[in-house]
C-alpha atoms as a PDB file:
ATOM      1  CA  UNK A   1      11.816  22.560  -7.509  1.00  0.00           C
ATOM      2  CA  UNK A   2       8.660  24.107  -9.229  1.00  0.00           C
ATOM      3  CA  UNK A   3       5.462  24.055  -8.602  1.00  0.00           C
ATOM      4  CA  UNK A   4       4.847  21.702 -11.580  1.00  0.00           C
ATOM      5  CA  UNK A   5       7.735  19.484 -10.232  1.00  0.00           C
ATOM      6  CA  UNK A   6       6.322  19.478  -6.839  1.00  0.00           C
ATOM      7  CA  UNK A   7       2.684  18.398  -7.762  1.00  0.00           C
ATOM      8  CA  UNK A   8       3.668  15.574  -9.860  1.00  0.00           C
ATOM      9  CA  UNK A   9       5.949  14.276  -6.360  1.00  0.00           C
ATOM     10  CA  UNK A  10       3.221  14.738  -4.542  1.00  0.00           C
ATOM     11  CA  UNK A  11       0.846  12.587  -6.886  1.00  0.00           C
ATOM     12  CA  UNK A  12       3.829  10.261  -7.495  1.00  0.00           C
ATOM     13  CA  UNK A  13       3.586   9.504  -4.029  1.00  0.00           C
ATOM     14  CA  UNK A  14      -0.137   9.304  -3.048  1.00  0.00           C
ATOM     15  CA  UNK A  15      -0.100   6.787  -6.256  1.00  0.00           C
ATOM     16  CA  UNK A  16       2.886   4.865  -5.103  1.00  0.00           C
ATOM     17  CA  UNK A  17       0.964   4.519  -1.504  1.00  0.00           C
ATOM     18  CA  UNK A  18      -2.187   3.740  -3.128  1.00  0.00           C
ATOM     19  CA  UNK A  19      -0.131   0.997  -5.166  1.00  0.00           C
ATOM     20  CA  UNK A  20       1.630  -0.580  -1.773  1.00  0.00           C
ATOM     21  CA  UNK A  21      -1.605  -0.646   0.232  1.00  0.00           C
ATOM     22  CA  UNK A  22      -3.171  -2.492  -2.489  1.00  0.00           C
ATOM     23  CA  UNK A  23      -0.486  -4.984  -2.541  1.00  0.00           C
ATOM     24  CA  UNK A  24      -0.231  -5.348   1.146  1.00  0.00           C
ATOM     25  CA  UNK A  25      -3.813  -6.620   0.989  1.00  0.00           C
ATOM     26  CA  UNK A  26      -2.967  -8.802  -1.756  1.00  0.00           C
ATOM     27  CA  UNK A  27      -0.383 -10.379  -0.052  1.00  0.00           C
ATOM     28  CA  UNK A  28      -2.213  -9.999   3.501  1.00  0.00           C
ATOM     29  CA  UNK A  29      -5.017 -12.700   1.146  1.00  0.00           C
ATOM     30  CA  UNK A  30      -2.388 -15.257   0.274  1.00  0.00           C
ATOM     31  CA  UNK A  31      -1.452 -15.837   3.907  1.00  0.00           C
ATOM     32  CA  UNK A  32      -2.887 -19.136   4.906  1.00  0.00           C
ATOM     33  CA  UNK A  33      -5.690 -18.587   8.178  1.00  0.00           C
ATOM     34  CA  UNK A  34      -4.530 -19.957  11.533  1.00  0.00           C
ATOM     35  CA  UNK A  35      -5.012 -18.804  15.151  1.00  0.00           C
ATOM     36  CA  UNK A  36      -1.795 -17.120  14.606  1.00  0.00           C
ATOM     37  CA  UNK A  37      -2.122 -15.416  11.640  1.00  0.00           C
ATOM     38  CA  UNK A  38      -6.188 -14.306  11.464  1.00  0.00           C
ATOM     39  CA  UNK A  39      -5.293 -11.241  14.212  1.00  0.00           C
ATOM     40  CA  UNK A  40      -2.399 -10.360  11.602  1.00  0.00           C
ATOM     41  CA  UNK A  41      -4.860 -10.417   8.870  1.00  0.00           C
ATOM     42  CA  UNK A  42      -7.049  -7.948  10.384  1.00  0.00           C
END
């Protein structure tokens, strides 16, 4: 793999994590707020 090659994974993947954590919150938002689910929240 080159350098180039390499790089681009390596952004690919901070992106891609960027990308899920943002969705997790989304998703963490739509959960309705219980006594369960508020210390999931979190």
């Amino acid at each position: 793999m080159s350098n180039n090659q390499t790089n681009s994974s390596k952004y690919n993947l901070e992106e891609r994590t960027a990308k899920f954590g943002e969705n997790i919150i989304k998703f963490a938002k739509k959960i309705p707020k219980n006594n369960i689910t508020i210390p999931l929240r979190n």
